[in-house]
C-alpha atoms as a PDB file:
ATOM      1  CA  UNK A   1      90.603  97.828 105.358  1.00  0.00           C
ATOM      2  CA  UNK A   2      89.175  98.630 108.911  1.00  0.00           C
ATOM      3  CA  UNK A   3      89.413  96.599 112.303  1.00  0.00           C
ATOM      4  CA  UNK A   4      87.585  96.775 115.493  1.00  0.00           C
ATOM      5  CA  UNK A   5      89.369  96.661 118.697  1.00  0.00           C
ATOM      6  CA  UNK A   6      87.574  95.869 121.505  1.00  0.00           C
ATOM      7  CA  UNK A   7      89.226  96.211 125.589  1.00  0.00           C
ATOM      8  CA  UNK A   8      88.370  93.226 127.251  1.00  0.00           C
ATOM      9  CA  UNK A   9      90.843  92.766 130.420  1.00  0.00           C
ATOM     10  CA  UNK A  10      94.537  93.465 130.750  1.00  0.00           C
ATOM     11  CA  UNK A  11      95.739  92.153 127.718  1.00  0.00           C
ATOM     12  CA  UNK A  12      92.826  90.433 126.385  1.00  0.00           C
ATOM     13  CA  UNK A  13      91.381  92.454 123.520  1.00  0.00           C
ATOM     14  CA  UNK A  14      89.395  90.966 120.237  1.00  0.00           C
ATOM     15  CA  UNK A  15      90.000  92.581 116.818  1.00  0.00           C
ATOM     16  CA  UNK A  16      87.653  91.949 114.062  1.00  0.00           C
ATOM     17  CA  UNK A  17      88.626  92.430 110.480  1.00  0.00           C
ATOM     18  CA  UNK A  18      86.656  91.681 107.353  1.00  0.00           C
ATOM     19  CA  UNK A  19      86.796  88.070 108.026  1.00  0.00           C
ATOM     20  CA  UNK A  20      87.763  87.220 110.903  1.00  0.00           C
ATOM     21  CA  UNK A  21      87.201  88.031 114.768  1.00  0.00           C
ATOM     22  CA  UNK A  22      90.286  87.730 116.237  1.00  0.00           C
ATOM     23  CA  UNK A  23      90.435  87.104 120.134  1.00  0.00           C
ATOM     24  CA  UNK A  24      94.133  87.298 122.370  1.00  0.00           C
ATOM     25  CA  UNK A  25      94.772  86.085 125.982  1.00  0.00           C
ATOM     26  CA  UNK A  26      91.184  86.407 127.280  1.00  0.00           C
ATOM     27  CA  UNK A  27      90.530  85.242 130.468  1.00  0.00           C
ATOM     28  CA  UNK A  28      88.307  87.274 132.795  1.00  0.00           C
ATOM     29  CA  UNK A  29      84.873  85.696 131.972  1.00  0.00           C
ATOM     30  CA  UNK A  30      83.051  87.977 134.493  1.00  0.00           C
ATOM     31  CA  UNK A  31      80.693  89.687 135.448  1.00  0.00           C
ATOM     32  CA  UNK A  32      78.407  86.983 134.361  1.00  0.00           C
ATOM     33  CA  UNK A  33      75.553  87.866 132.404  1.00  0.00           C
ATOM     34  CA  UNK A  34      77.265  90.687 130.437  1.00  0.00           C
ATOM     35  CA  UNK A  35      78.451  90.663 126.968  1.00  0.00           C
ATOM     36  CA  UNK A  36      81.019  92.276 124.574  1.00  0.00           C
ATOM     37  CA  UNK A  37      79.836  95.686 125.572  1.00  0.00           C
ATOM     38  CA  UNK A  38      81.493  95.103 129.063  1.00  0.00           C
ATOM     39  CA  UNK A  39      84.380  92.967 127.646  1.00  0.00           C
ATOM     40  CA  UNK A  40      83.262  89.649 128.145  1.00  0.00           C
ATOM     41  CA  UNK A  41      83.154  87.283 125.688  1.00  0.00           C
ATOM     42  CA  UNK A  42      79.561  85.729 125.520  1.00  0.00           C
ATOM     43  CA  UNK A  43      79.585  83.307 122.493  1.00  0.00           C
ATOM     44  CA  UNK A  44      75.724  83.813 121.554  1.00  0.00           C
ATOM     45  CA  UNK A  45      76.874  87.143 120.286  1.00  0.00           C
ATOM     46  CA  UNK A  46      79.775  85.787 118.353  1.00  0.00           C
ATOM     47  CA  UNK A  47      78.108  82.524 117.419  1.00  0.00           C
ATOM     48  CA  UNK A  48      77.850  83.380 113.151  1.00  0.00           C
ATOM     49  CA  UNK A  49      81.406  84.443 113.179  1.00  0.00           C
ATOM     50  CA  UNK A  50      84.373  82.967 112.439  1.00  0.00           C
ATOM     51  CA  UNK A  51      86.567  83.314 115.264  1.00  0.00           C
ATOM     52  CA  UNK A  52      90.148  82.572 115.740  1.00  0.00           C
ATOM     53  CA  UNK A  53      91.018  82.626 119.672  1.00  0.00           C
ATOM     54  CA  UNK A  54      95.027  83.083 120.727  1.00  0.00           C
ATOM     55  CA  UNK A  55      96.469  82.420 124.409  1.00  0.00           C
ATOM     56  CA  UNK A  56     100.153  83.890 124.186  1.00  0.00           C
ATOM     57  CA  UNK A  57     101.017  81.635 127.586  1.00  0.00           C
ATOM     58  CA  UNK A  58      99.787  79.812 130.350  1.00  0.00           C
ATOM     59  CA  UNK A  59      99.812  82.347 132.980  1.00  0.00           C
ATOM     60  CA  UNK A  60      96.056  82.810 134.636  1.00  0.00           C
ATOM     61  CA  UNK A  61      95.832  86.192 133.532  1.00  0.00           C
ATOM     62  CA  UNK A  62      96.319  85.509 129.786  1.00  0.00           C
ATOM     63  CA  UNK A  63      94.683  82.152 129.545  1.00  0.00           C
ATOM     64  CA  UNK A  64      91.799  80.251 130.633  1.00  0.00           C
ATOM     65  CA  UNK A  65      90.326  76.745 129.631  1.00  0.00           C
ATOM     66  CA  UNK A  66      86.735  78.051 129.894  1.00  0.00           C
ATOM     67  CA  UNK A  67      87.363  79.568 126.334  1.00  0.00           C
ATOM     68  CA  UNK A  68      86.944  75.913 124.888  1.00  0.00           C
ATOM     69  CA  UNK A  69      83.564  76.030 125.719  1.00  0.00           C
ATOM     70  CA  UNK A  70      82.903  78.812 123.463  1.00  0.00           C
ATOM     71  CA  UNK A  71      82.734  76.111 120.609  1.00  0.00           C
ATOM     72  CA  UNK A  72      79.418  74.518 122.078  1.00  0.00           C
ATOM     73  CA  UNK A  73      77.952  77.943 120.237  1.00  0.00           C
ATOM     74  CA  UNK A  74      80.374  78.945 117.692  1.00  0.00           C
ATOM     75  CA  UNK A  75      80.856  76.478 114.594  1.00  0.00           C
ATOM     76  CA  UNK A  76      83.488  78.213 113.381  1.00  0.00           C
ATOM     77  CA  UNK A  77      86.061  78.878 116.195  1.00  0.00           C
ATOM     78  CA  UNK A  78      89.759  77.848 115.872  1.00  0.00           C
ATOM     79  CA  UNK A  79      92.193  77.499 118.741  1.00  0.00           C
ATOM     80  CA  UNK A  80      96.104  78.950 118.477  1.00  0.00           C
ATOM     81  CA  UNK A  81      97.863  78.021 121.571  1.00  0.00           C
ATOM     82  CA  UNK A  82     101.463  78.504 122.664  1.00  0.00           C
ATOM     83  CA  UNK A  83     102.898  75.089 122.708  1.00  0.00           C
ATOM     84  CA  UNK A  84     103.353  75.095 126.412  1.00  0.00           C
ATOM     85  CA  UNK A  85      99.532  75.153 127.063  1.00  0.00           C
ATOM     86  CA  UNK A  86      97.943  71.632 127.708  1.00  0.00           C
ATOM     87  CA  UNK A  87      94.743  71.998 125.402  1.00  0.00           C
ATOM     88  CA  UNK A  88      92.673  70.117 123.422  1.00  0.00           C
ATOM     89  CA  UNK A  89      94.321  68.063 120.296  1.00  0.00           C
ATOM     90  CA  UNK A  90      93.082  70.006 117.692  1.00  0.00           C
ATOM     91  CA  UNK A  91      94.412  73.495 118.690  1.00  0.00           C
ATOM     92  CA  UNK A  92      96.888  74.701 116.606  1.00  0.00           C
ATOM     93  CA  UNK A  93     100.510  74.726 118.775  1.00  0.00           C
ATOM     94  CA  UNK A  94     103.348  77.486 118.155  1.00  0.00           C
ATOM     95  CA  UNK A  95     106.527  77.190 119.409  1.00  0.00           C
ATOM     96  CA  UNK A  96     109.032  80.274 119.120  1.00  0.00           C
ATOM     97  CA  UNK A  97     110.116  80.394 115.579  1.00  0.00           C
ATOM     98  CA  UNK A  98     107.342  78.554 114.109  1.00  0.00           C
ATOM     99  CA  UNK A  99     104.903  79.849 111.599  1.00  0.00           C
ATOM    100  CA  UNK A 100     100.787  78.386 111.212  1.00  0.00           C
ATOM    101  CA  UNK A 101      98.935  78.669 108.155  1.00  0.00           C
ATOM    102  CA  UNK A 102      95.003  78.731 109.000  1.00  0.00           C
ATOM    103  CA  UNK A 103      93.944  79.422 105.595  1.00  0.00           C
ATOM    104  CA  UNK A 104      93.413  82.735 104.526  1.00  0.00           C
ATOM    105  CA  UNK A 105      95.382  83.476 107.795  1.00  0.00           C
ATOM    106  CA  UNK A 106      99.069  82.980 109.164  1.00  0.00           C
ATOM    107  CA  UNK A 107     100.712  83.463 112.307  1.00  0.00           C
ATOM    108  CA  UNK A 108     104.335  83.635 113.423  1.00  0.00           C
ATOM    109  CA  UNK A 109     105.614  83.087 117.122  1.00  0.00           C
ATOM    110  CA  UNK A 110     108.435  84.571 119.217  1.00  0.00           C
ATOM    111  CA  UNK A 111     109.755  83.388 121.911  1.00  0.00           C
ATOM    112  CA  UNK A 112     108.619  85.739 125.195  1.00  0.00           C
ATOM    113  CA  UNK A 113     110.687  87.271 127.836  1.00  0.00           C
ATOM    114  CA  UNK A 114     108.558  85.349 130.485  1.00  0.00           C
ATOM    115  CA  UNK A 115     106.929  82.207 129.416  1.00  0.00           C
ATOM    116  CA  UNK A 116     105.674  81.110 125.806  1.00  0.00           C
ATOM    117  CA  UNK A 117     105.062  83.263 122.653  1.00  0.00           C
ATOM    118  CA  UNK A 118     104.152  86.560 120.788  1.00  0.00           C
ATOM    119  CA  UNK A 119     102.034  86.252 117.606  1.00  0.00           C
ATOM    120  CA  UNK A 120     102.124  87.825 114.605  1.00  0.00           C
ATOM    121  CA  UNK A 121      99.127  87.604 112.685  1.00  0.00           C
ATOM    122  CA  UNK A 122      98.506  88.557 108.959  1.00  0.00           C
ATOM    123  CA  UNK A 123      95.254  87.799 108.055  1.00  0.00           C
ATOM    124  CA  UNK A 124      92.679  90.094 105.151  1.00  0.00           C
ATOM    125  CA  UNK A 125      95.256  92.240 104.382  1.00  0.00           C
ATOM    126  CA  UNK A 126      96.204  93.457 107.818  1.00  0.00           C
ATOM    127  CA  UNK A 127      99.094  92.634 109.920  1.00  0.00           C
ATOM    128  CA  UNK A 128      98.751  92.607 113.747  1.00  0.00           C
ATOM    129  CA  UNK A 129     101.146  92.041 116.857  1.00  0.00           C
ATOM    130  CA  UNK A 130      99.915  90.865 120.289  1.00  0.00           C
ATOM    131  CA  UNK A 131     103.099  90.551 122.300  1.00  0.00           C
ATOM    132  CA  UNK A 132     101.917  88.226 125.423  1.00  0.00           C
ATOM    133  CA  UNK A 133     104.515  88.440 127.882  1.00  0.00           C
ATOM    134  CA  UNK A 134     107.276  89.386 125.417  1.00  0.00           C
ATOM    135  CA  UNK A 135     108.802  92.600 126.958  1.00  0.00           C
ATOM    136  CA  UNK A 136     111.564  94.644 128.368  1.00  0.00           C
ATOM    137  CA  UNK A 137     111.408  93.593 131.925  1.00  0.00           C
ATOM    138  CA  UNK A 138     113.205  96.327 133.919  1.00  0.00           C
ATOM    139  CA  UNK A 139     112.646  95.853 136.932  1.00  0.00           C
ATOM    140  CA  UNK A 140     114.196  98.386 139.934  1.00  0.00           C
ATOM    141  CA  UNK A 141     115.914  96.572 142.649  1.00  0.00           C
ATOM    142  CA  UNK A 142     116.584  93.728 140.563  1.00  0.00           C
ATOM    143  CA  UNK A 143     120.666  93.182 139.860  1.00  0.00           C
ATOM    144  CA  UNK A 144     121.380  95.031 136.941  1.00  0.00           C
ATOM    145  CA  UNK A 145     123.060  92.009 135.586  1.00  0.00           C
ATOM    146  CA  UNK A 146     119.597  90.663 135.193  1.00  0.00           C
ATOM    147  CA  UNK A 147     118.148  93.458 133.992  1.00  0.00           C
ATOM    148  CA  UNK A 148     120.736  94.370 131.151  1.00  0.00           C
ATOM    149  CA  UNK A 149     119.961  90.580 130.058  1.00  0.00           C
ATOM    150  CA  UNK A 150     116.489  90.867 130.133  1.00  0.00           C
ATOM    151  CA  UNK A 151     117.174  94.066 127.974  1.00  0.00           C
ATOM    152  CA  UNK A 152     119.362  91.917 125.732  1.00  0.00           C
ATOM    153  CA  UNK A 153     116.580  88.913 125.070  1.00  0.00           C
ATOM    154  CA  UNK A 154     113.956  91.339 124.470  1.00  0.00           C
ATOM    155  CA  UNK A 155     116.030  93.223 121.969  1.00  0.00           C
ATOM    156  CA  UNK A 156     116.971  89.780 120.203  1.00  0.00           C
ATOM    157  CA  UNK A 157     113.150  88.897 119.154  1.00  0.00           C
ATOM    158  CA  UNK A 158     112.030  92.368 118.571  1.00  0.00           C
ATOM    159  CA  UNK A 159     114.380  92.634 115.868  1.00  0.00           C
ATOM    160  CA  UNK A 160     113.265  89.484 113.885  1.00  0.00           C
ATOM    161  CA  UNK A 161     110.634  91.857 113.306  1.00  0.00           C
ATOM    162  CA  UNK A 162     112.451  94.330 111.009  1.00  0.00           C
ATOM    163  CA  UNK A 163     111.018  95.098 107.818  1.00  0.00           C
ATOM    164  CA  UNK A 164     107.587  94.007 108.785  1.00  0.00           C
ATOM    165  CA  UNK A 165     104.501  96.144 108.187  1.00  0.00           C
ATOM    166  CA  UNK A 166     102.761  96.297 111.523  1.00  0.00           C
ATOM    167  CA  UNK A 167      99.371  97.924 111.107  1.00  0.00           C
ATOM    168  CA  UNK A 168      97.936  97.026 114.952  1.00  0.00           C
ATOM    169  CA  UNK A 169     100.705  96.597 117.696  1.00  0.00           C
ATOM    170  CA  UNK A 170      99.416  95.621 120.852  1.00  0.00           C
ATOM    171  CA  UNK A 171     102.416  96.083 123.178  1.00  0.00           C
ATOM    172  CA  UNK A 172     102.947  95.428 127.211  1.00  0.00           C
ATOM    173  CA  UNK A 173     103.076  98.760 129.152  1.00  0.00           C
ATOM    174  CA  UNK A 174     103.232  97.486 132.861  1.00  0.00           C
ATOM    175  CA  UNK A 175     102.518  99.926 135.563  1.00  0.00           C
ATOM    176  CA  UNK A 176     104.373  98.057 137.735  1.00  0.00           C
ATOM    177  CA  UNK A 177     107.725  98.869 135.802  1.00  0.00           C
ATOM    178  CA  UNK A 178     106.632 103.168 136.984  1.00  0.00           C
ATOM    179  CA  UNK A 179     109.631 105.123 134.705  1.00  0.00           C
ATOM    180  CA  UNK A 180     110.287 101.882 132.958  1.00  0.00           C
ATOM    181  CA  UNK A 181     106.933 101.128 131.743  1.00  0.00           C
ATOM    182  CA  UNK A 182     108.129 102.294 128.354  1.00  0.00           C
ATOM    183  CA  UNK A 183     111.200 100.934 127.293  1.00  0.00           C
ATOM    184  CA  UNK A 184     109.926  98.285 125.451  1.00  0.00           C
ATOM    185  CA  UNK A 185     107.314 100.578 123.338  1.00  0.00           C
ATOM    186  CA  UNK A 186     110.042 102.812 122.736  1.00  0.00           C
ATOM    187  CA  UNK A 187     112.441  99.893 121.682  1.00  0.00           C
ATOM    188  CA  UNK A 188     109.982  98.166 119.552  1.00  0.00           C
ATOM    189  CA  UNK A 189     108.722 101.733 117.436  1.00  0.00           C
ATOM    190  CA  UNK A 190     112.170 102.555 117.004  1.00  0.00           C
ATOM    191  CA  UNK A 191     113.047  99.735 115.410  1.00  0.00           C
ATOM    192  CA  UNK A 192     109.715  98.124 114.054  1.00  0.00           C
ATOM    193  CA  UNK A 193     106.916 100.732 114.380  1.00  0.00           C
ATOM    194  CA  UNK A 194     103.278 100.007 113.881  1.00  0.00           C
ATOM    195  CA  UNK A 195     100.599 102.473 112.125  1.00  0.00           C
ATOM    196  CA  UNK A 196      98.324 101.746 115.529  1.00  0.00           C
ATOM    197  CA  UNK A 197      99.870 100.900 119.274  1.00  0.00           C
ATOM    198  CA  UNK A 198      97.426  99.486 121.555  1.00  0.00           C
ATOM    199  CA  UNK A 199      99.103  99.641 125.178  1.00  0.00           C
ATOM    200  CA  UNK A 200      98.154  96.518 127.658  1.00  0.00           C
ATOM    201  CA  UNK A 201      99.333  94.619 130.518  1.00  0.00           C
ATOM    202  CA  UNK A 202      97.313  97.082 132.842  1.00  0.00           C
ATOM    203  CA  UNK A 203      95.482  94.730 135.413  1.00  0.00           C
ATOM    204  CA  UNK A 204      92.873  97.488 134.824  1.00  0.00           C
ATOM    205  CA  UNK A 205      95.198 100.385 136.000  1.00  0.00           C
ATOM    206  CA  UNK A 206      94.370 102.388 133.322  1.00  0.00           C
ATOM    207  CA  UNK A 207      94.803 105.797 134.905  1.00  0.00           C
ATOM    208  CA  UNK A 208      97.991 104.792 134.424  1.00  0.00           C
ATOM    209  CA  UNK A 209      97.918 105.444 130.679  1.00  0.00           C
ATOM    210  CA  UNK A 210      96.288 108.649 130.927  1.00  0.00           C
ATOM    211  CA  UNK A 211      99.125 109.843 132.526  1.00  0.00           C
ATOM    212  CA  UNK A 212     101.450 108.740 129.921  1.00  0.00           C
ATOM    213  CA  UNK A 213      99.854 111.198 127.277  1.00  0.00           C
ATOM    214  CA  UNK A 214     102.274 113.785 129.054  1.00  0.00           C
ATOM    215  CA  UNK A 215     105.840 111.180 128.968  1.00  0.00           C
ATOM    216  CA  UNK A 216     108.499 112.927 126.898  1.00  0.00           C
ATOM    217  CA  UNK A 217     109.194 108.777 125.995  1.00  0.00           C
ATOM    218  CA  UNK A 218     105.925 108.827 124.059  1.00  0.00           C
ATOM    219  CA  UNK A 219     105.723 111.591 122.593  1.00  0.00           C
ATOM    220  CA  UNK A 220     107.103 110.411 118.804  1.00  0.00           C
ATOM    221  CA  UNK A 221     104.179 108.301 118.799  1.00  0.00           C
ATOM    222  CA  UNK A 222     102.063 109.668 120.891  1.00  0.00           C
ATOM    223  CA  UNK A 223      99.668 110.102 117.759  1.00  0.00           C
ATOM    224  CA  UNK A 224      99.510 106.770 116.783  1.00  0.00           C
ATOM    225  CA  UNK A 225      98.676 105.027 120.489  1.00  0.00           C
ATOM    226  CA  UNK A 226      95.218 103.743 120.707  1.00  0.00           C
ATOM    227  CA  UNK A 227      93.853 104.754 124.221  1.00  0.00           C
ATOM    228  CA  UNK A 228      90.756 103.386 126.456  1.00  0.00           C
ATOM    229  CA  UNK A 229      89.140 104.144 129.570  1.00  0.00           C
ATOM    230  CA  UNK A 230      86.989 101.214 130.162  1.00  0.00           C
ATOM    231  CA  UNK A 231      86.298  97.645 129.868  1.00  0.00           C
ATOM    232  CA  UNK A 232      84.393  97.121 126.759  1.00  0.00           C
ATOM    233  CA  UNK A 233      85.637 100.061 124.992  1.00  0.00           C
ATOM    234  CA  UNK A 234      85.786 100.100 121.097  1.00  0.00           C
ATOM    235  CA  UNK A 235      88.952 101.637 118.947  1.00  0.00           C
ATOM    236  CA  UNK A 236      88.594 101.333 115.372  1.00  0.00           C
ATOM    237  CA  UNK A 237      91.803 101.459 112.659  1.00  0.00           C
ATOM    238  CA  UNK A 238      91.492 102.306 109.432  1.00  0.00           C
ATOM    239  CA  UNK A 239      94.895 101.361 106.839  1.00  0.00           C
ATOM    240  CA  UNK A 240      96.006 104.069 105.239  1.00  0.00           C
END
Protein backbone atom coordinates (compact mmCIF):
# COMPACT_ATOMS: atom_id res chain seq x y z
CA UNK A 1 0.00 0.00 0.00
CA UNK A 2 1.60 3.36 -1.22
CA UNK A 3 0.53 7.11 -0.54
CA UNK A 4 1.40 10.32 -2.13
CA UNK A 5 2.24 13.26 -0.11
CA UNK A 6 2.08 16.33 -1.60
CA UNK A 7 3.58 20.02 0.32
CA UNK A 8 1.08 22.46 -0.14
CA UNK A 9 1.62 25.39 2.60
CA UNK A 10 2.63 25.17 6.23
CA UNK A 11 0.66 22.46 7.31
CA UNK A 12 -1.54 21.90 4.47
CA UNK A 13 -0.43 18.77 2.64
CA UNK A 14 -2.85 16.17 0.55
CA UNK A 15 -2.13 12.41 0.75
CA UNK A 16 -3.61 10.15 -1.74
CA UNK A 17 -4.01 6.48 -1.09
CA UNK A 18 -5.67 3.85 -3.21
CA UNK A 19 -8.97 5.39 -2.70
CA UNK A 20 -8.98 8.28 -1.44
CA UNK A 21 -7.24 11.86 -1.78
CA UNK A 22 -6.94 13.05 1.42
CA UNK A 23 -6.52 16.94 1.92
CA UNK A 24 -5.51 18.69 5.75
CA UNK A 25 -5.70 22.41 6.77
CA UNK A 26 -5.30 23.93 3.27
CA UNK A 27 -5.64 27.36 2.97
CA UNK A 28 -3.23 29.30 0.76
CA UNK A 29 -5.19 29.24 -2.57
CA UNK A 30 -2.47 31.27 -4.40
CA UNK A 31 -0.73 31.98 -6.82
CA UNK A 32 -3.77 31.84 -8.93
CA UNK A 33 -3.62 30.01 -11.99
CA UNK A 34 -1.30 27.24 -10.69
CA UNK A 35 -2.14 23.79 -9.78
CA UNK A 36 -1.03 20.83 -7.56
CA UNK A 37 2.44 21.04 -8.96
CA UNK A 38 2.89 24.39 -7.00
CA UNK A 39 0.66 23.29 -4.05
CA UNK A 40 -2.49 24.71 -4.82
CA UNK A 41 -5.41 22.95 -4.90
CA UNK A 42 -7.19 23.53 -8.34
CA UNK A 43 -10.31 21.22 -8.33
CA UNK A 44 -10.32 20.56 -12.28
CA UNK A 45 -7.36 18.39 -11.54
CA UNK A 46 -8.97 16.59 -8.68
CA UNK A 47 -12.47 16.67 -10.11
CA UNK A 48 -12.77 12.37 -10.77
CA UNK A 49 -11.50 11.79 -7.33
CA UNK A 50 -12.91 11.16 -4.31
CA UNK A 51 -11.70 13.58 -1.95
CA UNK A 52 -12.05 13.88 1.71
CA UNK A 53 -10.92 17.57 2.87
CA UNK A 54 -9.93 18.08 6.89
CA UNK A 55 -9.52 21.66 8.66
CA UNK A 56 -7.92 20.72 12.17
CA UNK A 57 -9.15 24.48 13.49
CA UNK A 58 -10.28 27.71 12.64
CA UNK A 59 -7.15 29.61 12.64
CA UNK A 60 -6.53 31.45 8.99
CA UNK A 61 -3.57 29.56 8.38
CA UNK A 62 -5.17 26.07 8.64
CA UNK A 63 -8.57 26.84 7.30
CA UNK A 64 -10.32 28.65 4.69
CA UNK A 65 -14.06 28.71 3.47
CA UNK A 66 -12.97 28.98 -0.19
CA UNK A 67 -12.39 25.11 0.02
CA UNK A 68 -16.31 24.68 -0.17
CA UNK A 69 -16.22 25.77 -3.48
CA UNK A 70 -14.16 22.97 -4.56
CA UNK A 71 -17.51 20.91 -4.70
CA UNK A 72 -18.89 23.05 -7.74
CA UNK A 73 -16.17 20.56 -9.64
CA UNK A 74 -15.70 17.62 -7.52
CA UNK A 75 -18.84 15.21 -7.05
CA UNK A 76 -17.31 13.35 -4.69
CA UNK A 77 -15.76 15.64 -1.98
CA UNK A 78 -16.59 15.24 1.76
CA UNK A 79 -16.02 17.85 4.43
CA UNK A 80 -14.43 16.85 8.16
CA UNK A 81 -14.40 19.90 10.23
CA UNK A 82 -13.41 20.48 13.84
CA UNK A 83 -16.59 21.24 15.58
CA UNK A 84 -15.60 24.77 16.31
CA UNK A 85 -15.63 25.75 12.56
CA UNK A 86 -18.97 27.41 11.35
CA UNK A 87 -19.43 25.40 7.96
CA UNK A 88 -21.89 24.17 5.93
CA UNK A 89 -24.57 21.52 7.51
CA UNK A 90 -23.45 18.64 5.91
CA UNK A 91 -19.74 18.60 6.99
CA UNK A 92 -18.95 16.05 9.18
CA UNK A 93 -18.12 17.78 12.94
CA UNK A 94 -15.43 16.21 15.46
CA UNK A 95 -15.18 17.19 18.74
CA UNK A 96 -12.11 15.89 20.93
CA UNK A 97 -12.84 12.35 21.72
CA UNK A 98 -15.18 11.66 19.02
CA UNK A 99 -14.74 9.15 16.29
CA UNK A 100 -16.53 9.55 12.31
CA UNK A 101 -17.17 6.71 10.21
CA UNK A 102 -17.16 7.89 6.37
CA UNK A 103 -17.45 4.54 4.99
CA UNK A 104 -14.57 2.73 4.09
CA UNK A 105 -12.88 5.50 6.22
CA UNK A 106 -12.75 6.58 10.03
CA UNK A 107 -11.36 9.33 11.86
CA UNK A 108 -10.66 10.01 15.53
CA UNK A 109 -10.15 13.59 17.13
CA UNK A 110 -7.98 14.96 19.96
CA UNK A 111 -8.34 17.73 21.58
CA UNK A 112 -5.30 20.41 20.49
CA UNK A 113 -3.00 22.36 22.60
CA UNK A 114 -4.31 25.60 20.86
CA UNK A 115 -7.73 25.52 19.45
CA UNK A 116 -9.80 22.44 18.03
CA UNK A 117 -8.58 18.92 16.99
CA UNK A 118 -5.95 16.39 15.64
CA UNK A 119 -7.21 13.60 13.33
CA UNK A 120 -6.47 10.31 13.05
CA UNK A 121 -7.38 8.81 9.94
CA UNK A 122 -7.47 5.04 8.96
CA UNK A 123 -8.65 4.67 5.73
CA UNK A 124 -7.37 1.55 2.74
CA UNK A 125 -5.32 0.02 5.05
CA UNK A 126 -3.20 2.93 6.14
CA UNK A 127 -3.25 4.88 9.25
CA UNK A 128 -2.31 8.61 9.20
CA UNK A 129 -1.89 11.51 11.87
CA UNK A 130 -2.22 15.23 11.01
CA UNK A 131 -1.79 16.94 14.35
CA UNK A 132 -3.30 20.65 13.63
CA UNK A 133 -2.28 22.71 16.37
CA UNK A 134 -1.82 19.83 18.84
CA UNK A 135 1.78 20.36 20.19
CA UNK A 136 4.30 20.94 22.85
CA UNK A 137 4.20 24.64 23.06
CA UNK A 138 7.47 25.70 24.75
CA UNK A 139 7.75 28.77 24.47
CA UNK A 140 11.08 30.88 26.01
CA UNK A 141 10.15 33.78 28.08
CA UNK A 142 6.91 32.43 28.85
CA UNK A 143 6.48 31.49 32.90
CA UNK A 144 7.55 28.15 33.22
CA UNK A 145 4.41 27.44 35.05
CA UNK A 146 2.77 27.73 31.71
CA UNK A 147 5.06 26.01 29.92
CA UNK A 148 5.38 22.80 32.20
CA UNK A 149 1.39 22.78 31.68
CA UNK A 150 1.45 23.11 28.22
CA UNK A 151 4.02 20.16 28.44
CA UNK A 152 1.52 18.33 30.64
CA UNK A 153 -1.74 18.72 28.10
CA UNK A 154 0.27 17.78 25.23
CA UNK A 155 1.58 14.70 26.93
CA UNK A 156 -2.13 13.77 28.04
CA UNK A 157 -3.51 13.36 24.24
CA UNK A 158 -0.40 12.03 22.77
CA UNK A 159 -0.68 9.13 24.88
CA UNK A 160 -4.30 8.12 23.90
CA UNK A 161 -2.34 7.22 21.03
CA UNK A 162 -0.43 4.21 22.44
CA UNK A 163 -0.61 1.09 20.71
CA UNK A 164 -1.65 2.62 17.47
CA UNK A 165 0.05 1.81 14.17
CA UNK A 166 0.94 5.15 12.68
CA UNK A 167 2.17 4.67 9.14
CA UNK A 168 2.20 8.73 8.08
CA UNK A 169 2.69 11.22 11.08
CA UNK A 170 2.48 14.63 10.13
CA UNK A 171 3.73 16.46 13.24
CA UNK A 172 4.17 20.46 14.14
CA UNK A 173 7.90 21.47 14.11
CA UNK A 174 7.64 25.35 14.66
CA UNK A 175 10.64 27.41 13.94
CA UNK A 176 9.52 29.79 16.12
CA UNK A 177 10.03 27.40 19.22
CA UNK A 178 14.41 27.56 17.84
CA UNK A 179 15.91 24.59 20.47
CA UNK A 180 12.38 23.66 21.28
CA UNK A 181 11.11 23.00 17.92
CA UNK A 182 11.44 19.33 18.75
CA UNK A 183 10.06 18.35 21.84
CA UNK A 184 6.94 17.37 20.67
CA UNK A 185 8.43 15.01 17.71
CA UNK A 186 10.61 13.60 20.18
CA UNK A 187 7.69 13.09 22.74
CA UNK A 188 5.31 11.71 20.29
CA UNK A 189 8.11 8.90 18.56
CA UNK A 190 9.03 7.94 21.88
CA UNK A 191 5.95 7.03 22.88
CA UNK A 192 3.83 6.45 19.61
CA UNK A 193 6.23 6.38 16.62
CA UNK A 194 5.16 6.44 13.04
CA UNK A 195 6.90 4.38 10.02
CA UNK A 196 6.93 8.06 8.09
CA UNK A 197 7.19 11.73 9.98
CA UNK A 198 6.25 14.52 7.86
CA UNK A 199 7.45 17.81 9.78
CA UNK A 200 5.02 21.08 9.31
CA UNK A 201 4.01 24.19 10.87
CA UNK A 202 6.84 26.01 8.82
CA UNK A 203 5.12 29.25 7.41
CA UNK A 204 7.45 28.24 4.52
CA UNK A 205 10.70 28.42 6.66
CA UNK A 206 11.88 25.42 5.46
CA UNK A 207 15.60 26.04 5.70
CA UNK A 208 14.73 25.52 8.92
CA UNK A 209 14.38 21.76 8.50
CA UNK A 210 17.42 21.35 6.61
CA UNK A 211 19.18 22.32 9.45
CA UNK A 212 17.60 19.86 11.66
CA UNK A 213 19.18 16.85 9.65
CA UNK A 214 22.29 17.68 11.95
CA UNK A 215 20.00 17.90 15.72
CA UNK A 216 21.33 15.21 18.05
CA UNK A 217 17.15 15.32 19.04
CA UNK A 218 16.47 13.76 15.65
CA UNK A 219 18.74 11.67 15.08
CA UNK A 220 16.72 8.19 16.27
CA UNK A 221 14.49 9.00 13.56
CA UNK A 222 16.20 10.87 11.49
CA UNK A 223 15.65 7.98 8.84
CA UNK A 224 12.17 7.89 8.91
CA UNK A 225 11.40 11.98 8.52
CA UNK A 226 9.98 12.85 5.22
CA UNK A 227 11.77 16.11 4.04
CA UNK A 228 10.82 18.90 1.26
CA UNK A 229 12.25 21.87 -0.18
CA UNK A 230 9.43 23.38 -2.01
CA UNK A 231 5.87 24.06 -2.39
CA UNK A 232 4.43 21.39 -4.48
CA UNK A 233 6.89 18.83 -3.64
CA UNK A 234 5.93 15.05 -3.79
CA UNK A 235 7.07 12.29 -0.95
CA UNK A 236 5.83 8.96 -1.55
CA UNK A 237 5.47 6.00 1.42
CA UNK A 238 5.43 2.71 0.79
CA UNK A 239 4.08 0.12 4.06
CA UNK A 240 6.35 -2.21 4.79
Amino acid sequence: MNAEIRYLYHSGFSLETAGHFLIFDYYLDTPKGCGLSKGVIDPEEIRDKNVVVFASHSHPDHYSPKIFSWRKAVANIRYVLADEIHAPEDAVKIAPGETADLGGLTVRALESTDLGVAFLVHTDGLCVYHAGDLNWWHWDGEPEEDNEEMGRRYREQIDKLRGEEIDVAFLPVDPRQEQNALLGLTYFMKTVGAESVVPMHSFGKLEFYESLKTDPSLKPWLNKVLFYRDRGDVMTYQKR
